[in-house]
Each structure stands twice: as structure tokens, then as C-alpha cells.
Protein backbone atom coordinates (compact mmCIF):
# COMPACT_ATOMS: atom_id res chain seq x y z
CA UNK A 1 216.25 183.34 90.20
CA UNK A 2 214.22 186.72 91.38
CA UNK A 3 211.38 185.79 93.33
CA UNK A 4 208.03 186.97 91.94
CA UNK A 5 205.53 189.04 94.62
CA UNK A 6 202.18 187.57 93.86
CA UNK A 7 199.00 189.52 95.17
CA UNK A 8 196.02 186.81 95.57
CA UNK A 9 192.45 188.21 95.62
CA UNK A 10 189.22 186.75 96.47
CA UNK A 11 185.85 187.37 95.57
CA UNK A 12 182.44 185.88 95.37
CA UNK A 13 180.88 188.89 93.60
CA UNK A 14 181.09 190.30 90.22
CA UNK A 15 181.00 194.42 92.59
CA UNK A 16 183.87 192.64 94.76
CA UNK A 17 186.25 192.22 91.93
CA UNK A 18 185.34 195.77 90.76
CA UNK A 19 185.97 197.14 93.97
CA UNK A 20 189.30 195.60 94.05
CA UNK A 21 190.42 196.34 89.92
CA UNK A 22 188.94 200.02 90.44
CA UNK A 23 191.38 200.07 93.12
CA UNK A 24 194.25 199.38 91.47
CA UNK A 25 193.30 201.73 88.64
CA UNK A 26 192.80 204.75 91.53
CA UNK A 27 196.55 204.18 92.75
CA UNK A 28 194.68 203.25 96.06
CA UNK A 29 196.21 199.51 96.55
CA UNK A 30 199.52 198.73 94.73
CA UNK A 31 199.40 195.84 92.09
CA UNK A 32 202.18 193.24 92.47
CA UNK A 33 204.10 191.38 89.70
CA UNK A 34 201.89 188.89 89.26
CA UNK A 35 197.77 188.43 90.34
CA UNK A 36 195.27 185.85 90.91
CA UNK A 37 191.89 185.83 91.74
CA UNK A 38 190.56 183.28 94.02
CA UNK A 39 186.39 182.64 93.04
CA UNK A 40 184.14 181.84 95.27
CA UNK A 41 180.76 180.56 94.88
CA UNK A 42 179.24 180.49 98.66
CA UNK A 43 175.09 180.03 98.20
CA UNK A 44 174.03 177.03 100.26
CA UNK A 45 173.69 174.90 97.07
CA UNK A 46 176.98 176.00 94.77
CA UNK A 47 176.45 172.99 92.20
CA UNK A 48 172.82 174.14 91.36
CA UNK A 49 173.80 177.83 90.22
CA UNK A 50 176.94 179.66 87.76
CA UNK A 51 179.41 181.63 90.02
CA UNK A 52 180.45 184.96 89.11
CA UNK A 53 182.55 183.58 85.95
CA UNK A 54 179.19 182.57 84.42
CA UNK A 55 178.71 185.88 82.88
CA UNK A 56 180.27 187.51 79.61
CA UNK A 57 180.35 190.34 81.77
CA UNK A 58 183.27 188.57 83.49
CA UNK A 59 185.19 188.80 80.94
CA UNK A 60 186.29 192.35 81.60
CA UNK A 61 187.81 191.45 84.92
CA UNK A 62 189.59 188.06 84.03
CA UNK A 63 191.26 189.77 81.82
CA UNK A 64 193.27 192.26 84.42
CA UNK A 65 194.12 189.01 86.47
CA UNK A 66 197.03 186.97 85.36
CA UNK A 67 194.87 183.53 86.42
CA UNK A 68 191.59 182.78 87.98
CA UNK A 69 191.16 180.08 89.78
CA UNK A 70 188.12 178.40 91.75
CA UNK A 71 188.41 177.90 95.23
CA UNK A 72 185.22 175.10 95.55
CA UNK A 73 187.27 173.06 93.30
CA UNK A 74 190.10 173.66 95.79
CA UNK A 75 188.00 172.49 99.04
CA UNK A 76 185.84 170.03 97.04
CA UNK A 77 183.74 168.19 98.82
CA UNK A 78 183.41 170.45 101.35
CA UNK A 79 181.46 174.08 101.18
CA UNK A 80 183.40 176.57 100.80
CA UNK A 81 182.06 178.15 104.08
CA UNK A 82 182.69 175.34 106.08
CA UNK A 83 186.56 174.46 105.68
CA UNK A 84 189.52 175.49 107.40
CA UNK A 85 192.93 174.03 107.64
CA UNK A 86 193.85 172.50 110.95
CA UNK A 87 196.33 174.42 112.03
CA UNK A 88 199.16 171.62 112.13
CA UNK A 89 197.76 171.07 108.44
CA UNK A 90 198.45 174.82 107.27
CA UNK A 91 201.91 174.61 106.35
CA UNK A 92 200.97 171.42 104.11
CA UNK A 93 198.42 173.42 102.40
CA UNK A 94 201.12 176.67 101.88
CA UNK A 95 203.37 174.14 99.65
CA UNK A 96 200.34 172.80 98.25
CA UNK A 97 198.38 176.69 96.69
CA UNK A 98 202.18 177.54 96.04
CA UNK A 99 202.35 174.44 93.50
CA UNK A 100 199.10 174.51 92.53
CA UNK A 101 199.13 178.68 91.66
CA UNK A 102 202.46 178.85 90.53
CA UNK A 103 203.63 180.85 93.61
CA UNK A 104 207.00 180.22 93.85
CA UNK A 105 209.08 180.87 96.73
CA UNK A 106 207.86 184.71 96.55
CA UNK A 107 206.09 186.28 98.79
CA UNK A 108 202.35 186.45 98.72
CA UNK A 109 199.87 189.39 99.53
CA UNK A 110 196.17 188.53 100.64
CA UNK A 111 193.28 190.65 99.48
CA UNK A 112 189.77 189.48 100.71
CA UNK A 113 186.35 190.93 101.31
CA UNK A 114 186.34 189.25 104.84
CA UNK A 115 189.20 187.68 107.34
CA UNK A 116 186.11 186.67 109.67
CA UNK A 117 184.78 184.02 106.74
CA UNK A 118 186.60 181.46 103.94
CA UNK A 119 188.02 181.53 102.00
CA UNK A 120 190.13 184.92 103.04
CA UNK A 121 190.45 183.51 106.44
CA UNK A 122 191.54 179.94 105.40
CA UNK A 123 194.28 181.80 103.31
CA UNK A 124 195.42 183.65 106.17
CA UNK A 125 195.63 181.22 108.45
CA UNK A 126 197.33 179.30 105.14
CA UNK A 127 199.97 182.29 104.25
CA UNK A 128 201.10 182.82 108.07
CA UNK A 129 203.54 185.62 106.41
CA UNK A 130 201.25 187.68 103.52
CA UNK A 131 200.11 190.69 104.49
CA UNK A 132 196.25 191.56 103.96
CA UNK A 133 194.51 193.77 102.67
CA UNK A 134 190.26 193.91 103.38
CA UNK A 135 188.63 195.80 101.06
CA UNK A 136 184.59 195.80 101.92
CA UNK A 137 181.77 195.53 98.78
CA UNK A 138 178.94 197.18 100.94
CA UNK A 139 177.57 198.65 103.93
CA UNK A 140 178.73 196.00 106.03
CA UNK A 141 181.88 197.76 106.10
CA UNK A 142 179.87 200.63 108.77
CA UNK A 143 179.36 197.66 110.80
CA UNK A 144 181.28 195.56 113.27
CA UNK A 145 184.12 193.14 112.95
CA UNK A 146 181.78 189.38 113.29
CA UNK A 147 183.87 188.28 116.05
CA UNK A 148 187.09 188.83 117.80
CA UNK A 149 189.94 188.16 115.62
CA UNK A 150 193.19 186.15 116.83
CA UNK A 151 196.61 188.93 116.83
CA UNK A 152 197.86 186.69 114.25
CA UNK A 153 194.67 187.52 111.74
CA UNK A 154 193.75 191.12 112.41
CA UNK A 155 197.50 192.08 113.60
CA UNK A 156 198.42 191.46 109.78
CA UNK A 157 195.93 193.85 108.38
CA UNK A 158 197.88 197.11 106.33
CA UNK A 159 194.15 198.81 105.00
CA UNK A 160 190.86 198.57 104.47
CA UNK A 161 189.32 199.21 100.94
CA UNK A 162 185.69 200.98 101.01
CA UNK A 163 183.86 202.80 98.97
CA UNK A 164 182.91 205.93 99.96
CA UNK A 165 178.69 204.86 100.12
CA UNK A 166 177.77 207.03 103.05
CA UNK A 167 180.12 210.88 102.52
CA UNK A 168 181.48 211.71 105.97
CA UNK A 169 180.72 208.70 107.80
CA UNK A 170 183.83 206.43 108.76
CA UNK A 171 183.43 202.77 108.92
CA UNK A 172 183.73 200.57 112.14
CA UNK A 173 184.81 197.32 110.37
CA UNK A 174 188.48 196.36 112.29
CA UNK A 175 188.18 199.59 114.17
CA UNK A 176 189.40 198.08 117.56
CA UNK A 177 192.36 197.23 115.05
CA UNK A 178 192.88 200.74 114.60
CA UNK A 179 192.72 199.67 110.18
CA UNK A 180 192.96 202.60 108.13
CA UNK A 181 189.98 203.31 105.89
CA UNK A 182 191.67 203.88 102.09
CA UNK A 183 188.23 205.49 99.63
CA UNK A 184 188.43 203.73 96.45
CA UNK A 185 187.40 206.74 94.13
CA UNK A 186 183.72 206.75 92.94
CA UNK A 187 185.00 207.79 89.42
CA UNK A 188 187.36 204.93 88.93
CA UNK A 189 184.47 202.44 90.09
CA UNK A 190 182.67 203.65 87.60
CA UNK A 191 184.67 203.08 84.60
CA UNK A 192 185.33 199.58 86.05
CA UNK A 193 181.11 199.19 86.13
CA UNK A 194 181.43 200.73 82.07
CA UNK A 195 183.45 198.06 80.99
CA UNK A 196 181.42 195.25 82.53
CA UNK A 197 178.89 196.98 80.63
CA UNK A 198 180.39 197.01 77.25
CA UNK A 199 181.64 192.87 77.56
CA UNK A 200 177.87 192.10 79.28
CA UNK A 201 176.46 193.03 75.95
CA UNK A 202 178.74 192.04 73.29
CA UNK A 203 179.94 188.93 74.13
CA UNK A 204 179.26 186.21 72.09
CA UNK A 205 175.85 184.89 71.32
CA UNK A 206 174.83 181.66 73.99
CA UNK A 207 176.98 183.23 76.80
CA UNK A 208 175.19 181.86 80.03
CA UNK A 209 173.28 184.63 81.83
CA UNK A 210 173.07 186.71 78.96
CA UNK A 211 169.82 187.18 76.71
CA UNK A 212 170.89 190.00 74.59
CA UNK A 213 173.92 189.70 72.72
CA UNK A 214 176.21 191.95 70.12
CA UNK A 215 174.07 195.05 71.15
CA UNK A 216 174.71 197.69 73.89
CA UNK A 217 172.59 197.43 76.78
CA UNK A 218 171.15 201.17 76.80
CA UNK A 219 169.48 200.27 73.50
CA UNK A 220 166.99 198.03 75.10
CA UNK A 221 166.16 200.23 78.16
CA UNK A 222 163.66 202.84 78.30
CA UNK A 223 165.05 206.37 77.79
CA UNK A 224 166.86 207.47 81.50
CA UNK A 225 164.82 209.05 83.86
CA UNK A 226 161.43 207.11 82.57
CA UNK A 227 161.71 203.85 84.21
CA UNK A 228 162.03 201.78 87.84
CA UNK A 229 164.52 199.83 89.04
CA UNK A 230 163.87 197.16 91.44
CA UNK A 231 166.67 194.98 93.19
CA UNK A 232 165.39 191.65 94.18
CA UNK A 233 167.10 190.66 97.33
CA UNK A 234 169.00 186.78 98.48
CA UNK A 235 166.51 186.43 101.83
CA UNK A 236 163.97 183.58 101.27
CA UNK A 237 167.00 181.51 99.98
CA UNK A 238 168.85 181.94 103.41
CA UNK A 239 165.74 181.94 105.73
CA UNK A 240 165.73 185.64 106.82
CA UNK A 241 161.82 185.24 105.42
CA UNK A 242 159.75 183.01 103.54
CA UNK A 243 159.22 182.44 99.99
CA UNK A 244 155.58 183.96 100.07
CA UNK A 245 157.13 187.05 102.16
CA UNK A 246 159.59 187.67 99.82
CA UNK A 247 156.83 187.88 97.28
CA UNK A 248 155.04 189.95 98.69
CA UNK A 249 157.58 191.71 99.27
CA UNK A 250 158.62 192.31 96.10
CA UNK A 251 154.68 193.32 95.05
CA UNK A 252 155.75 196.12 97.34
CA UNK A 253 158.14 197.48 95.94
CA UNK A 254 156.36 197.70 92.32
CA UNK A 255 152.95 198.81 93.46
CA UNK A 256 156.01 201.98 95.24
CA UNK A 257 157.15 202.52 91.85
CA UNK A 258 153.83 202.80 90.41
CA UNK A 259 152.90 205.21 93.21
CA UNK A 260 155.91 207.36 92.40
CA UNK A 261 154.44 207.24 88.65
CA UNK A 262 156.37 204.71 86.79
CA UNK A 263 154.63 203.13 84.02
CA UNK A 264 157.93 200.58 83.24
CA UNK A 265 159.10 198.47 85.57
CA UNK A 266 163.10 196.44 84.93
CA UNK A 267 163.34 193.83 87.87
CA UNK A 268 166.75 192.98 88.49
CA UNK A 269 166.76 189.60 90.38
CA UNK A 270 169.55 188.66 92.97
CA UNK A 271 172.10 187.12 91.06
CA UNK A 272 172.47 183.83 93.71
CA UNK A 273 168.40 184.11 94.25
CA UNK A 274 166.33 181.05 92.77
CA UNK A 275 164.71 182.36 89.56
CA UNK A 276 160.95 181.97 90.67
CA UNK A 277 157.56 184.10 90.88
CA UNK A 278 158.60 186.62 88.22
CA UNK A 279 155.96 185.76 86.32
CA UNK A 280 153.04 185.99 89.19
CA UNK A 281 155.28 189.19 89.82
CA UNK A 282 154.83 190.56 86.07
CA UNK A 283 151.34 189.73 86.16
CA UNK A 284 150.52 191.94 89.56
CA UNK A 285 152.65 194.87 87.92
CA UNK A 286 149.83 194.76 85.10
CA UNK A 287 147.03 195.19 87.22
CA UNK A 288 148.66 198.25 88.66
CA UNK A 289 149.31 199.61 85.21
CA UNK A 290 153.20 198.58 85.03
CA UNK A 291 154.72 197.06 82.26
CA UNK A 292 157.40 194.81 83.98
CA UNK A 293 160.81 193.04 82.16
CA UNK A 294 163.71 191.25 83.50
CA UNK A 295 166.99 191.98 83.58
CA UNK A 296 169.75 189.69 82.75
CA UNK A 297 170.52 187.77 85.69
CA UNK A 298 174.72 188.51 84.62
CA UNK A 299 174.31 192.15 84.97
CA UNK A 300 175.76 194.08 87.37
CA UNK A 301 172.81 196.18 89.36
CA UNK A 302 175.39 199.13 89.00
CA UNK A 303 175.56 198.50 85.00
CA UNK A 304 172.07 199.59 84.96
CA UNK A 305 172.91 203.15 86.77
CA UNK A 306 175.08 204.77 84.13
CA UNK A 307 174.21 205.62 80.53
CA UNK A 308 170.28 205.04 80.97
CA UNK A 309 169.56 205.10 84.76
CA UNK A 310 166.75 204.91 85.78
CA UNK A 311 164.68 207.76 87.32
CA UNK A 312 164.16 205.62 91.00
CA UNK A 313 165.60 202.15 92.02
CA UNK A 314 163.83 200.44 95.02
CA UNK A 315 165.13 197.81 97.14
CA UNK A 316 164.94 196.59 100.75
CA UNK A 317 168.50 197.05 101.82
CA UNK A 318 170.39 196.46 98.85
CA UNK A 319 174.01 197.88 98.89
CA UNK A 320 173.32 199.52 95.12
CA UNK A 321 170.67 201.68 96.75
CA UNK A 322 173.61 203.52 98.64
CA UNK A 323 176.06 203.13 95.03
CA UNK A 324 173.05 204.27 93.53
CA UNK A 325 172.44 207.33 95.57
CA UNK A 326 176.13 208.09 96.49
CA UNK A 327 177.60 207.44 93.10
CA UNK A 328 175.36 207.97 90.69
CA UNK A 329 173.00 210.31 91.90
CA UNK A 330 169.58 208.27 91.45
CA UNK A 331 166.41 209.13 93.99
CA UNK A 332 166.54 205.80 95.66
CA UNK A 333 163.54 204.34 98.27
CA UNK A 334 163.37 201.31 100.82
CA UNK A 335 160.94 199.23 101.06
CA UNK A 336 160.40 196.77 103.68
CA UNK A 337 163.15 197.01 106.24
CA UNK A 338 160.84 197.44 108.92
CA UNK A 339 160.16 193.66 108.35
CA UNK A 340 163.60 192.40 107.96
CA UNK A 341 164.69 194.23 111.30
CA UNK A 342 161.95 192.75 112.97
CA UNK A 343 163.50 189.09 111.81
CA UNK A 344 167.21 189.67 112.03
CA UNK A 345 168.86 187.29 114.52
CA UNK A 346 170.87 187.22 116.21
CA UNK A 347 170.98 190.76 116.91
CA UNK A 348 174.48 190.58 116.10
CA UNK A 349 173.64 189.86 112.68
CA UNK A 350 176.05 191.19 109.61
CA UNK A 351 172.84 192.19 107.94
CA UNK A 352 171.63 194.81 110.51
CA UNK A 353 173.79 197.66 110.02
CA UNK A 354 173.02 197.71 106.85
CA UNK A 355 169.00 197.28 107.15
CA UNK A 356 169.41 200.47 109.91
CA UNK A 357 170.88 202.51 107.47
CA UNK A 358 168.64 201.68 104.59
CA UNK A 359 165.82 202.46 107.06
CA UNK A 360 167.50 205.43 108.65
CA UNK A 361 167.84 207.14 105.26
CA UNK A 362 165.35 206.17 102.70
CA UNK A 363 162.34 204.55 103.88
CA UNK A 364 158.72 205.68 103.82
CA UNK A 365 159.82 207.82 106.65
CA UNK A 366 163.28 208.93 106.56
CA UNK A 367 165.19 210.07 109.77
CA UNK A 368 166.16 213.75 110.38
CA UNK A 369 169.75 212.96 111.59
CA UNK A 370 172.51 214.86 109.92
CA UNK A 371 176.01 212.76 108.76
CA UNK A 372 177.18 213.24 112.52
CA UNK A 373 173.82 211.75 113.83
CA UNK A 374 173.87 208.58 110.90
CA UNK A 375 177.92 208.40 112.50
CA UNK A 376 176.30 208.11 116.17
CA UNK A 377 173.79 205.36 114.11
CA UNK A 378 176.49 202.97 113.00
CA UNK A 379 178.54 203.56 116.05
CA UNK A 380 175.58 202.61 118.47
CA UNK A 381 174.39 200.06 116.57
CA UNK A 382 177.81 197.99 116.27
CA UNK A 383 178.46 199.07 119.93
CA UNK A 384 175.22 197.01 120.88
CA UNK A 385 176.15 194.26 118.32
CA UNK A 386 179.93 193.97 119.69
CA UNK A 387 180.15 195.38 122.81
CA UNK A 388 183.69 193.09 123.77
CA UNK A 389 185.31 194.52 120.58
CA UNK A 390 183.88 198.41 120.72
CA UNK A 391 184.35 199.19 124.43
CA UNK A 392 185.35 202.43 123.20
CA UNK A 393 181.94 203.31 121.01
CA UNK A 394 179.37 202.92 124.40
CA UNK A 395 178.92 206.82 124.94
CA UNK A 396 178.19 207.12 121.34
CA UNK A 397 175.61 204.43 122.00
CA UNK A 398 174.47 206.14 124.89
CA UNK A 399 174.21 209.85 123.43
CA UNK A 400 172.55 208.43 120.58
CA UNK A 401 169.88 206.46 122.99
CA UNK A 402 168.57 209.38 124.76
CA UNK A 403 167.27 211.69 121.83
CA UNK A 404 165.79 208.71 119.89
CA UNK A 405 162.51 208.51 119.59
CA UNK A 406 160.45 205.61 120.75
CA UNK A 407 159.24 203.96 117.09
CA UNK A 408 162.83 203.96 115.86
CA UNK A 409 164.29 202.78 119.36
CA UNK A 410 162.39 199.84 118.70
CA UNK A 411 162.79 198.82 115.01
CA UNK A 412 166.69 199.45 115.82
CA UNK A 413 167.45 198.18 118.54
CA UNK A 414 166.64 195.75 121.36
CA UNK A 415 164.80 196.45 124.83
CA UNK A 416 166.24 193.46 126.17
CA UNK A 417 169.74 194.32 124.83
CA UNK A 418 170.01 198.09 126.01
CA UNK A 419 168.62 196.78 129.28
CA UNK A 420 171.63 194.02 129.54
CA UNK A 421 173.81 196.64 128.31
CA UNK A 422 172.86 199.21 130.71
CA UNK A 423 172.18 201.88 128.21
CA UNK A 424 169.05 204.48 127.91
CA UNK A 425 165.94 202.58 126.41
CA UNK A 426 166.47 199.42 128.16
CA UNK A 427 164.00 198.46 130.94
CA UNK A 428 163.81 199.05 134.27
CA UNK A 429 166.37 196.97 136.34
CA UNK A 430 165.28 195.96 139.97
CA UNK A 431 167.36 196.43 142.74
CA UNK A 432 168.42 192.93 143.46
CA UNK A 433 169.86 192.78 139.66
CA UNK A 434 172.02 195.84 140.16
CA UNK A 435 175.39 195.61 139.31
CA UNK A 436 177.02 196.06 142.68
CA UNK A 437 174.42 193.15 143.45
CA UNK A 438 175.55 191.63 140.83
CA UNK A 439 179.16 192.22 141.65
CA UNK A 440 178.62 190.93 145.46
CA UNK A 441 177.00 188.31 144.45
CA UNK A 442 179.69 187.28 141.92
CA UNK A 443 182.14 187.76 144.95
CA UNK A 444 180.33 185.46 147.29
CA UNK A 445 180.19 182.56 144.61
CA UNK A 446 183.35 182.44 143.67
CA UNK A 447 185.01 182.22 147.14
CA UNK A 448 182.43 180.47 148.85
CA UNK A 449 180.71 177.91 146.31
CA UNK A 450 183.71 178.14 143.75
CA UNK A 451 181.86 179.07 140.95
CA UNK A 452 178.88 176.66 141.00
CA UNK A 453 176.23 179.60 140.92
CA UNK A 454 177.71 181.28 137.90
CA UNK A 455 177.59 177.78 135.79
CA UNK A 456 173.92 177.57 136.36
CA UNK A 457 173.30 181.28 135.24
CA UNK A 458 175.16 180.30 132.13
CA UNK A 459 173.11 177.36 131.10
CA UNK A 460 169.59 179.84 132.15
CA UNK A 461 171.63 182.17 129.64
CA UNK A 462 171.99 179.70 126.91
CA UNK A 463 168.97 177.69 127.05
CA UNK A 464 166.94 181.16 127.21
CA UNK A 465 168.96 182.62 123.97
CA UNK A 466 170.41 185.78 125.42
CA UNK A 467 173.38 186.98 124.78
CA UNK A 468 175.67 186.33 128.29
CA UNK A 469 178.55 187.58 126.92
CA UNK A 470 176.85 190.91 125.73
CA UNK A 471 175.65 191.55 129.34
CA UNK A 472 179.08 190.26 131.23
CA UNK A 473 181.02 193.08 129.07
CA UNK A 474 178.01 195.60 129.75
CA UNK A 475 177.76 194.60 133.25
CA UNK A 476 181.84 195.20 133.11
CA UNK A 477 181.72 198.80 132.10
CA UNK A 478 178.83 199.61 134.09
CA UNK A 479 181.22 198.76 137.22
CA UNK A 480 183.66 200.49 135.88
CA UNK A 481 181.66 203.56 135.42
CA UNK A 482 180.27 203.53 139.40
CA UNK A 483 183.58 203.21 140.25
């Protein structure tokens, strides 16, 4: 019997699954005999809101899978984001998914938005023998790798899938795995986002997420180039801010798009965010002269860029503000980033990359930089978030450091980092803390009080909430650089 090559993909996002189909389309990633898409439905409550196959807009995409299957049912009771096979269990689990999916013997190729996070990294450690593809739905993919990744994880993966959001700037995601970047072609993305379109509105009448049915979408939006778009955003929900900042927040960005002229409002809500305050919201856009509506929660942001897009979509950091400006050439504006940098934590957060960028190019005040200064941007940036993984990125850091001006030093980065890190920006550093101090002192603890000094530095370290292992690697290549 021939043995069947099965490529399994996962995705928690209606964009993710685009990314991935518009992919194969483009040529770009090589479709195997047979396909299945592993759903994932990761907001802290999963049993209080639809997944991604909610939608009639789904429909589109199930149908270039051969099955679709739902991995919370899989890890039931657990969150998806919590479980992992043990790793004496993972060869138990292989037979199991084979069974279960109709794998066969055959062998099996991963494609995931993340190995760092389930469930892509449960089926890795799972399929100890697929290869992996990571293909990224965002501007997380200019930032770092989360954490160090075991040889056995990032050794395995053959690309990484992107779409080209910022021209001319390379991504650092699994850069100190030396991944190739592979564009997934804005055209082919786009005919993918058309035929969500086309299902989103004529699918049958009921379907959940959907309030108007057997019509086409452009027919109930104001003519293109007349109206706002605004993107709610998934923060209250995870604790980035609170409920009443996130209102506010979103009063913002409407009393923007009334500044800018707009007269119609279309709110397009986060499609995991709890449906709240749109009313109170609809109510302040009057008062400012703005006629606001909702969109249906199952469509795709991106649906609403194509045959009537609007003439300005505002966000905070939203990845369809860079789709929106890099793909379908809408005037886009941030609003708010300087308050979700300011909250961001850790500073290694997966977030912040993306909130520099948003800031860097299309807020109130937009940087000067040129595509080789946003490259220094991202690079510095992830260099100061992963320092361990990115030795190689710290004179980018640096170069970037020294011509930065003081406001934007300080919503991007961290005094108290640069200073651990040793770069420009960081504070003074008296002479007892220099790292040849440092270095003697490191010396006399280990061969005279075997180590005792260093374990109380730790626990200052950890019960103060810095970052030790950011300033061990810093304090590393600073003694490497005196020489």
C-alpha cells in the first residue's frame, strides 16, 4: 500500500488559514497528498465564544482542506495553551492523531503559526520526524523568537511564511536559526480575502456571526473612499488595560476619524473581544457628528479593504493597519500606542514589536527613519527583548541608540534595560558596578565562597523583577568587547 504524505496545519485565525491557502495558491509552500487543518480556539474562556469555524465565511477555507478538525476537543479538559505531552507520553500520542486523523503510516509535515506555543509545539514535540514549516499572520514575525528553542524544535524548521507587511524589511523571527523568509505574494492573499468575502455574504440565512445574508457585502457599505474603519483590539480581555481604558480608547479613535472628516463610522470589533460598550460607543460617535454601524463580528478586517475600502482605517496596533497600508493601499493612523507601550510587560513581550512599529510609522507623530532605519528598529528592539538568542543584532541596537531622540528612546525602550545591557541611553553605571568589577567580583565568589554571593544576587534579581538573564548575557558581551 503507498503511503500517503499528509501536511497538517494549524490555525486559530480566520487571516492564519489565508496566509497558509494563499500560499499554496502562490507556489510558495508545496501542498501534499492529503491536508488537515488543526483549529484552535485559544481566548482564556474557549466555551463562552465560536472559533474561527463559526463563520459562513469559513466556508471558503474548509473547503481546500481535506478535514478539519478541533484541537480543544483533542486536549479537552485542558486549555489548549496549557498542554503538552510528557515527553515519555509523545510517542503514545503519535499512534493516537495518526488513528484519530487518518494518518497512516505516511509521513507527516507540520505547518503552524508558532513552534514557541500549542498546539504547533505539542505537534512537534508529537511528530519527532515532520518537518515544519512557520508561516507568521502579523508583525510579530519582525520580532524575536519567545524563547530559546530546543535543536530538536527549531533544528526541524525548512521556511518561514510572511507576508511581505513592511517592503524591504526582513523579519527576525528564528533568525539565530538562520530560517529562510519565503513572501507569500500580496496578490494571491488577496484573492484568498475575495473569496471569504463572497461565502461571508451568501451563506445561508441564520449562519452564526453573520447579520446579512444572500447579498454581497459592498452593497451595504458606504461608497469607497467615504467612510472609517476602526479595528477594535483583544486588550481589556487579556489585561494589557482595563475595560474603561479600552473604551476610551476606542472614543479615540472615532473622535480621529471625525477629525480627519469622516461623517460614517464601520467599527469592526475583535473577533475573540467580548461584545460590550458599542452602544455607549455609537452614542459618543453622534455627539461628534458620526454615524457609527457594526460590522459582522465573522468578517475578516481585510474583507472590508477590497471592493469598497474605506478612505482611512484606525487602530492601535492592529496587524490589518500594516495589510491595509502594504496591500491595499489605504491611509492608515494609530491611535494609542503610546499607552500600550507604556503597559507592555514584560519588556520581552510578543506584543511590542509590533506596538513600535505601529508607533514608529503611523501615529500622531510618525518617525523620519527610512526602511534601513525601521530595519535598525526591529533589530534593536528584539536585540533588547532577546539578547541570549540575537547576540549578533547588539551593534544594530547600539547604532540605532545613539541618533534616537530622547521622547522615542523612552516610549521604546527601557532605561533600566539599555543600562543592564550596556547600550547608549541606559544610565549612568558607577564604578563599583563595572563589568571588570563585576567580573572580579564574580571571580572571588566562586573560588572563595563557592558561589554563595551570586545566589543571593539572584533572589535580589527575582524578587525585584529584573531581568538577570538579560543583564548576565549583556554583562557577557560587554567583557567580551573590553577584551
Amino acid at each position: 500500500m503507498t503511503e500517503v504524505s499528509t501536511q497538517v496545519v494549524t490555525a486559530s485565525t480566520l487571516f492564519g488559514a489565508a496566509t497558509v491557502v494563499a500560499a499554496w495558491d502562490a507556489g510558495v509552500l508545496p501542498r501534499r497528498e492529503r491536508t488537515v487543518l488543526v483549529v484552535q480556539h485559544n481566548v482564556p474562556a474557549p466555551e463562552a465564544s465560536g472559533d474561527l469555524t463559526a463563520g459562513p465565511a469559513f466556508a471558503a477555507l474548509a473547503d481546500r482542506f481535506d478535514e478539519v478538525v478541533a484541537w480543544n476537543d483533542v486536549v479537552a479538559p485542558y486549555h489548549p495553551k496549557q498542554w503538552r505531552p510528557r515527553p515519555e507520553d509523545a510517542p503514545l500520542w503519535e499512534r493516537l492523531l495518526r488513528e484519530r486523523w487518518d494518518l497512516g503510516d505516511g509521513p507527516v509535515e507540520l505547518v503552524g503559526e508558532s513552534v514557541a506555543t500549542s498546539p504547533t509545539g505539542a505537534l512537534v514535540a508529537i511528530f519527532a520526524s515532520a518537518a515544519v514549516t512557520v508561516y507568521a499572520d502579523g508583525l510579530m514575525v519582525y520580532g524575536p523568537t519567545r524563547f530559546a528553542l530546543r535543536y530538536e524544535t527549531g533544528g526541524r524548521v525548512e521556511r518561514l511564511l510572511h507576508l511581505d507587511l513592511l517592503p524591504g524589511v526582513r523579519p527576525t523571527l528564528l533568525a539565530e536559526w538562520d530560517v529562510p523568509g519565503v513572501v507569500v505574494p500580496a496578490e494571491s492573499f488577496r484573492k484568498v480575502v475575495a473569496a471569504l468575502t463572497e461565502h461571508a455574504v451568501t451563506g445561508p440565512a441564520g449562519s452564526a456571526g453573520q447579520e446579512r445574508t444572500g447579498v454581497r457585502l459592498a452593497d451595504h457599505l458606504p461608497a469607497p473612499g467615504t467612510y472609517a474603519l476602526v479595528l477594535g483590539q483583544y486588550m481589556a480581555a487579556i489585561g494589557l488595560i482595563d475595560v474603561a481604558e479600552e473604551a476610551a480608547l476606542h472614543r479615540r479613535m472615532v473622535a480621529h476619524a471625525a477629525e480627519r472628516g469622516y461623517r460614517h463610522v464601520l467599527l469592526k470589533p475583535h473577533p475573540s473581544a467580548p461584545r460590550q460598550g458599542t452602544e455607549e460607543l455609537a452614542a459618543h460617535a453622534r455627539t461628534l457628528g458620526v454615524e457609527l454601524e457594526v460590522a459582522p463580528a465573522a468578517v475578516l478586517a481585510e474583507a472590508l479593504l477590497g471592493e469598497s475600502a474605506p478612505g482611512l482605517v484606525v487602530s492601535c496596533f492592529s496587524t490589518a493597519l500594516a495589510t491595509a497600508r502594504a496591500l491595499y493601499d489605504v491611509e492608515v493612523a494609530a491611535v494609542g500606542t503610546d499607552l500600550l507601550l507604556d503597559r507592555l510587560e514584560p519588556y520581552p513581550n510578543s506584543n511590542r514589536v509590533p506596538a513600535v512599529v505601529v508607533d514608529a510609522l503611523w501615529s500622531a507623530d510618525p518617525w523620519a527613519g527610512d526602511v534601513a532605519d525601521l530595519q535598525r528598529l526591529v533589530r534593536a528592539v528584539s536585540y533588547c527583548q532577546q539578547p541570549g538568542l540575537l547576540p549578533g543584532l547588539r551593534d544594530d541596537a547600539a547604532d540605532l541608540l545613539t541618533g534616537l531622540d530622547d521622547d522615542r528612546l523612552r516610549r521604546w525602550f527601557r532605561r533600566k534595560r539599555l543600562t543592564a545591557l550596556g547600550l547608549p541611553g541606559g544610565l549612568p553605571v558607577p564604578w563599583w558596578r563595572s563589568s571588570r568589577i563585576v567580573h572580579l567580583g564574580d571571580v572571588v565568589d566562586r573560588r572563595l565562597l563557592g558561589g554563595r554571593l551570586r545566589r543571593v544576587v539572584r533572589a535580589r534579581y527575582a524578587v525585584g523583577g529584573d531581568d538577570l538573564r538579560a543583564a548576565v548575557g549583556a554583562m557577557r558581551g560587554r567583557l567580551d568587547g573590553d577584551g
